[in-house]
N, C-alpha and C. Protein backbone atom coordinates (compact mmCIF):
# COMPACT_ATOMS: atom_id res chain seq x y z
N UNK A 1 79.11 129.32 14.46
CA UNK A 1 79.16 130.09 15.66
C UNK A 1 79.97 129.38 16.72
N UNK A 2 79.56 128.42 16.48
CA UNK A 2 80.64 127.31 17.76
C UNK A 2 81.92 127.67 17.54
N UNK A 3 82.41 127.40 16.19
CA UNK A 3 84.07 127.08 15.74
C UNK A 3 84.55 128.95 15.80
N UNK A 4 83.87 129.66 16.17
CA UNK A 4 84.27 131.20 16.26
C UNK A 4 84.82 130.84 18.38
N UNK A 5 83.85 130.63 18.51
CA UNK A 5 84.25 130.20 19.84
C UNK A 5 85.27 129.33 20.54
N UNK A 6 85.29 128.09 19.95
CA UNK A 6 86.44 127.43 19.59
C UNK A 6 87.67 127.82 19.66
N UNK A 7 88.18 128.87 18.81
CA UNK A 7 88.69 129.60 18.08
C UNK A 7 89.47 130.64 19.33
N UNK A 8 88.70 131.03 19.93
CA UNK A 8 88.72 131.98 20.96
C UNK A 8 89.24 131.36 22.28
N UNK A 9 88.84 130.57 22.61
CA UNK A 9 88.83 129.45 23.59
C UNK A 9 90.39 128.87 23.26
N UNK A 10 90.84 127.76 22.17
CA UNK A 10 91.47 127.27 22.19
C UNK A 10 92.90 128.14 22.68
N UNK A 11 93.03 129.22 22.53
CA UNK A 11 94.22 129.77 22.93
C UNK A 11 93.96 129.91 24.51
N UNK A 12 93.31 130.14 25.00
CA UNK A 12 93.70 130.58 26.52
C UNK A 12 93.60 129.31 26.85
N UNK A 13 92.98 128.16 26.31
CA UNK A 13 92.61 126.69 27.26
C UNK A 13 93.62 126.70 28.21
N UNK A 14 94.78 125.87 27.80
CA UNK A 14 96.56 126.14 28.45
C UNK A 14 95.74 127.04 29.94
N UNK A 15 95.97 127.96 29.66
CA UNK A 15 95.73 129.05 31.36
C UNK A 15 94.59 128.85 31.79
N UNK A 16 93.16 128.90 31.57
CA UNK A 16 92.26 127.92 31.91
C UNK A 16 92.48 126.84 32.69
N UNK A 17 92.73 126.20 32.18
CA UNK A 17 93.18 124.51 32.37
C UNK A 17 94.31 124.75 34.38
N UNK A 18 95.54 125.43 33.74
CA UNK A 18 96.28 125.88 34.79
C UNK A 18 95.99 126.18 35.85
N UNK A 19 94.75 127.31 35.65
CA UNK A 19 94.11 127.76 36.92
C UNK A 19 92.94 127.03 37.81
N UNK A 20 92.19 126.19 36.96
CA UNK A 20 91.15 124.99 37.45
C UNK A 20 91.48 124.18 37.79
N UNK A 21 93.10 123.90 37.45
CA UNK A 21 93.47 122.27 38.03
C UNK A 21 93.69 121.88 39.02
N UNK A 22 94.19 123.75 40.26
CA UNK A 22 94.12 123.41 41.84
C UNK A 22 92.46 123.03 42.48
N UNK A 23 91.49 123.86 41.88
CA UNK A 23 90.61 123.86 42.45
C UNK A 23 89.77 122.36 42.22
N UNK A 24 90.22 121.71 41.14
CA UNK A 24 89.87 120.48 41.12
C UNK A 24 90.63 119.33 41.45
N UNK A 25 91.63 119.17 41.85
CA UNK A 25 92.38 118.05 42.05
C UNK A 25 92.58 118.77 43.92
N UNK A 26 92.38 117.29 44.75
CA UNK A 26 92.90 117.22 45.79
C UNK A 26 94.43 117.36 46.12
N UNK A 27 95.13 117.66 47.19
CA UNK A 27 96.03 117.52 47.70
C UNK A 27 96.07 116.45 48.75
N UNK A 28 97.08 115.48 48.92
CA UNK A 28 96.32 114.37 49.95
C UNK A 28 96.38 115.09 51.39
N UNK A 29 96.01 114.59 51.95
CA UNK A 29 95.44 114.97 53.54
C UNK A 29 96.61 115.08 54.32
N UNK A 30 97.55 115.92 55.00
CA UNK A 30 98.84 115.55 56.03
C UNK A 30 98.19 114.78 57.22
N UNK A 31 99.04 114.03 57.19
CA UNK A 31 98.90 112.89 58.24
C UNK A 31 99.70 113.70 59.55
N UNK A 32 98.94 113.08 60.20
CA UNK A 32 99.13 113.85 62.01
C UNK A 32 99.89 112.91 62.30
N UNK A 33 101.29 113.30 62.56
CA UNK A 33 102.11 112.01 63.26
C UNK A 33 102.16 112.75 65.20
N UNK A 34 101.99 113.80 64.99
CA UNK A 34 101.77 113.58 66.73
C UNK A 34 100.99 112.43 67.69
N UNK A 35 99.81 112.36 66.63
CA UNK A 35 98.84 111.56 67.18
C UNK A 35 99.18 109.99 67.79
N UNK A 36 100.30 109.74 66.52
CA UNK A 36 100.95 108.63 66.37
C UNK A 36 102.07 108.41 66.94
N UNK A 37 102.61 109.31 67.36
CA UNK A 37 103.80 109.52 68.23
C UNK A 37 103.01 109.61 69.98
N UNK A 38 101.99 110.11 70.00
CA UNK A 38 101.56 110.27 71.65
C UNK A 38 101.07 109.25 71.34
N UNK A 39 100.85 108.05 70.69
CA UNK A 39 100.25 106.50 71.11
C UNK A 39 101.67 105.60 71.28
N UNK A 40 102.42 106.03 70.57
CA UNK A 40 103.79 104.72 70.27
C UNK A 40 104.39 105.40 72.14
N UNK A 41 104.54 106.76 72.61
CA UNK A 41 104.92 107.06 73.80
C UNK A 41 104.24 106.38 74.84
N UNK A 42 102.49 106.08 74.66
CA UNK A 42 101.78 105.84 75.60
C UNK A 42 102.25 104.21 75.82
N UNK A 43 102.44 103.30 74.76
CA UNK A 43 102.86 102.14 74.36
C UNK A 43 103.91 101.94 75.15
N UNK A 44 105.27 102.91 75.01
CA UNK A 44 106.35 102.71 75.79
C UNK A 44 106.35 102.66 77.21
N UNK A 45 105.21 103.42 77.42
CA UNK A 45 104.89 103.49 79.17
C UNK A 45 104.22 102.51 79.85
N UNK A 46 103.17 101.79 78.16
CA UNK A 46 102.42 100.60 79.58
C UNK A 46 103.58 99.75 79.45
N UNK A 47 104.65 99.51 78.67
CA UNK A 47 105.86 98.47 78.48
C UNK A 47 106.37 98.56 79.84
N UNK A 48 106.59 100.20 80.14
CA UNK A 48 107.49 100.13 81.49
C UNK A 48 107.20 100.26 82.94
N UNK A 49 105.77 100.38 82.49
CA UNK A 49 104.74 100.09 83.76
C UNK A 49 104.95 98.82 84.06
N UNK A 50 104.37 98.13 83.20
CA UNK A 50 104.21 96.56 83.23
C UNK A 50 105.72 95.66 83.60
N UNK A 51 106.81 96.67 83.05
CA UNK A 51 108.12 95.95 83.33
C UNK A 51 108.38 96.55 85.13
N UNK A 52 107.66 97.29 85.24
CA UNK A 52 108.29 97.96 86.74
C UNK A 52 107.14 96.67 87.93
N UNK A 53 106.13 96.65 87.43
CA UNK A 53 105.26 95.89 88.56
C UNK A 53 105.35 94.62 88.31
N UNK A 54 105.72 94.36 87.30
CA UNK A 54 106.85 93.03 86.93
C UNK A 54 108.30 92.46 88.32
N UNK A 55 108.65 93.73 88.18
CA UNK A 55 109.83 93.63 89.43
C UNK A 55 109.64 93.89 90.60
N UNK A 56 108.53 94.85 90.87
CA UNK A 56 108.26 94.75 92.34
C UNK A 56 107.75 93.81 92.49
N UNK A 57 106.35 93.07 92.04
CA UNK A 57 105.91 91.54 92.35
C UNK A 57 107.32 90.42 92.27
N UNK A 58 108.84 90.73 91.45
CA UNK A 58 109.70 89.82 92.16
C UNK A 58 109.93 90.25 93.38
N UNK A 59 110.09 91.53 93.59
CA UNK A 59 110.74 91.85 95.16
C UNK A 59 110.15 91.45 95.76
N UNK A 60 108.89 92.12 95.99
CA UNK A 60 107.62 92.00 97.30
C UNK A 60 107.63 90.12 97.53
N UNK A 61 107.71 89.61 96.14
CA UNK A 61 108.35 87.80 96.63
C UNK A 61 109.16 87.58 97.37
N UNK A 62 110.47 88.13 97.19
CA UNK A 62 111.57 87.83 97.75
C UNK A 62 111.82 88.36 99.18
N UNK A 63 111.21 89.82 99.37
CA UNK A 63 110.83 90.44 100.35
C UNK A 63 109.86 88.82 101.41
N UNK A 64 108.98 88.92 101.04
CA UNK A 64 108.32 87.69 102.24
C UNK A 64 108.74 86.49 102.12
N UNK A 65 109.22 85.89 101.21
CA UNK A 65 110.34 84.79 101.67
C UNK A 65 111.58 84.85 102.74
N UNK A 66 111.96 86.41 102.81
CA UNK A 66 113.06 86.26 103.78
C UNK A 66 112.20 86.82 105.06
N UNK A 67 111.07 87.08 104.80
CA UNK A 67 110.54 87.17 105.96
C UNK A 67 110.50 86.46 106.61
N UNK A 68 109.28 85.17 106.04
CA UNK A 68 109.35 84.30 106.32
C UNK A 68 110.10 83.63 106.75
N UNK A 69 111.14 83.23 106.47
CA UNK A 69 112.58 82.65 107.19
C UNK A 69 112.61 83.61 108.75
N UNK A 70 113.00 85.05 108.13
CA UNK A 70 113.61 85.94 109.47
C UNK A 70 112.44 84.93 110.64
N UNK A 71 111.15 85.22 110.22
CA UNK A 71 109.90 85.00 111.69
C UNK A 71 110.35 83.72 112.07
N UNK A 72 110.57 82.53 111.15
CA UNK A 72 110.79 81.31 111.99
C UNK A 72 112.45 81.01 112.33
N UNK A 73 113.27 82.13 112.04
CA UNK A 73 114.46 82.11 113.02
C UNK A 73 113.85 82.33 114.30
N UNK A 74 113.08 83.59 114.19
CA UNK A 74 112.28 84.47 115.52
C UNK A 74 112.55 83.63 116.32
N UNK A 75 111.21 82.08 115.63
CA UNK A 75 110.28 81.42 116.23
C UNK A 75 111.41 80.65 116.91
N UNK A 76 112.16 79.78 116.51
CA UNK A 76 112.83 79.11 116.94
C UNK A 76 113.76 80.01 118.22
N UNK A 77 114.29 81.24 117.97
CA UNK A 77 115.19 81.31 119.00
C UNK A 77 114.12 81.70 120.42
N UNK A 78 113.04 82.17 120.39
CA UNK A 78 111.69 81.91 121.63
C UNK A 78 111.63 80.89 121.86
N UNK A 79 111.87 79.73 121.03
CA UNK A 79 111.26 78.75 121.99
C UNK A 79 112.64 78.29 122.81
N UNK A 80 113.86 78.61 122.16
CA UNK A 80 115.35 78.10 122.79
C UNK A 80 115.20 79.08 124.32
N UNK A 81 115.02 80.28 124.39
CA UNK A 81 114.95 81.10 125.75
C UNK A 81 113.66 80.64 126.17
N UNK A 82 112.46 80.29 125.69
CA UNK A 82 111.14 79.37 126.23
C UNK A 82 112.03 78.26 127.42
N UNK A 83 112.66 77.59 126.83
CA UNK A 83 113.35 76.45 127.34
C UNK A 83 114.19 77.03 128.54
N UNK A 84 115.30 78.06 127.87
CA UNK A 84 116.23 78.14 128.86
C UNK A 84 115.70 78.98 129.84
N UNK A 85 114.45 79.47 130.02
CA UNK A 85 113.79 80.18 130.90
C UNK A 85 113.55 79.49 132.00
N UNK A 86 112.84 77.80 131.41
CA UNK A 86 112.22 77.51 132.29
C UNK A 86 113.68 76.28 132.94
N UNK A 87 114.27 75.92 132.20
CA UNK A 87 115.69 75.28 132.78
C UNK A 87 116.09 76.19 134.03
N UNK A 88 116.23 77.82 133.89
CA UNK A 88 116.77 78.58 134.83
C UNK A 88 115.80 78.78 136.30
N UNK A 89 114.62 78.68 135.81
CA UNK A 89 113.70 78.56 137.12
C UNK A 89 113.46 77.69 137.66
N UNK A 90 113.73 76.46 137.00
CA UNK A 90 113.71 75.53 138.03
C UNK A 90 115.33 75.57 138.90
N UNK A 91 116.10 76.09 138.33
CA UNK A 91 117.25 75.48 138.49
C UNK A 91 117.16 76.99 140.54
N UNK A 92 116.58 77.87 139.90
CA UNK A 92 116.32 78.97 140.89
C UNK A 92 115.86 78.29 142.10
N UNK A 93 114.29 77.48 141.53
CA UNK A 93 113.44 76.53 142.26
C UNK A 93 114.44 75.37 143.75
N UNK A 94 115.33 74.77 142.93
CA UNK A 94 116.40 73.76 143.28
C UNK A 94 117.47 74.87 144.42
N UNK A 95 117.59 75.45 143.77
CA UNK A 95 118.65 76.62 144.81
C UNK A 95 117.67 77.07 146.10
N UNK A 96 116.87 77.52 145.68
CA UNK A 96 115.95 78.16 147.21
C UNK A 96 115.91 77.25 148.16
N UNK A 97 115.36 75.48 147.54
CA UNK A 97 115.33 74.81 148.58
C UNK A 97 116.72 74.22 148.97
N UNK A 98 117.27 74.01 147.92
CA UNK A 98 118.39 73.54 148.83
C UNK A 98 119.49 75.05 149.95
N UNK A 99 119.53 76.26 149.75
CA UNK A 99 119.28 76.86 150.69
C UNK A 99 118.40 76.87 152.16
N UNK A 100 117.63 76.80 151.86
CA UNK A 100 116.70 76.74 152.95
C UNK A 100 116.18 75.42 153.73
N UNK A 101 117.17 74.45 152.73
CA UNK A 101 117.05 73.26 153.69
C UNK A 101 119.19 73.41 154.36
N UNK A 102 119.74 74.02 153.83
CA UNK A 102 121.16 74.58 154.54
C UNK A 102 121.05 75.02 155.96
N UNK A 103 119.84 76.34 155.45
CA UNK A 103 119.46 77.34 156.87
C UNK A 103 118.72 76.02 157.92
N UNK A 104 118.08 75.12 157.27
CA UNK A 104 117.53 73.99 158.68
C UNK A 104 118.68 73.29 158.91
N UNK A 105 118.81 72.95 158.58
CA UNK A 105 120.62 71.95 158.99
C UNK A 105 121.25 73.18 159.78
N UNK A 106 121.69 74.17 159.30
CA UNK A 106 122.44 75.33 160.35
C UNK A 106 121.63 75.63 161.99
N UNK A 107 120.91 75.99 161.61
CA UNK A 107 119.74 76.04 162.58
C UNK A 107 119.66 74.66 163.91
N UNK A 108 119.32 73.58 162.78
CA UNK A 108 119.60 72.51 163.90
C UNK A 108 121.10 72.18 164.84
N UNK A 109 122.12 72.33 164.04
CA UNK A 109 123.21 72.10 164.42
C UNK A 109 123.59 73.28 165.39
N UNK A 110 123.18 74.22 165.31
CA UNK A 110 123.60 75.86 166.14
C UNK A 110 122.79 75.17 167.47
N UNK A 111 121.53 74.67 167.51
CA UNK A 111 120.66 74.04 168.39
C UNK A 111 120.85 73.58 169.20
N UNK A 112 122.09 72.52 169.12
CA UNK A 112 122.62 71.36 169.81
C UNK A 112 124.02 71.60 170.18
């Protein structure tokens, strides 16, 4: 009874076989390269993040170094008009009186 079956069987196996072999064998899995592509993009951005605040921390350096300089040019040319301020007021100081010791000498001499 088997080998009647057998018998029967062995010819279609072939198409059998054909038609079971999708439903049993995997196909491998497609790989998501978007996923992998929006990480390698995200990658490129902390690169150029990191390269951009890279260069402003040189600027913002270079930026207060010439600051620095500019303020103590500042400083220095205040204290040069500090000086010539007070050179000029005395020198004002020196003029009034010696004026007003002119006007006593005029005064006396008009007197006499």
């Amino acid at each position: 009874m088997a080998a009647t079956w057998i018998t029967i069987a062995a010819s279609s196996l072939p198409e059998i076989i054909r038609l079971a072999r999708p439903l049993f064998t995997r196909t491998p899995p497609q790989i998501d390269n978007s996923q992998q592509l929006r990480l390698d993009i995200v990658g490129e951005q902390i690169a150029e993040l990191q390269n951009a605040a890279t260069q402003n921390a040189d600027s913002i350096n270079k930026l207060a170094t010439d600051m620095q300089k500019t303020i103590e040019v500042l400083q220095l040319g205040a204290e040069r008009m500090q000086r010539q301020l007070i050179r000029s007021h005395r020198l004002a100081l020196v003029s009034a009186t010696v004026a007003v010791l002119a006007f006593v000498v005029a005064l006396y001499a008009l007197g006499k």
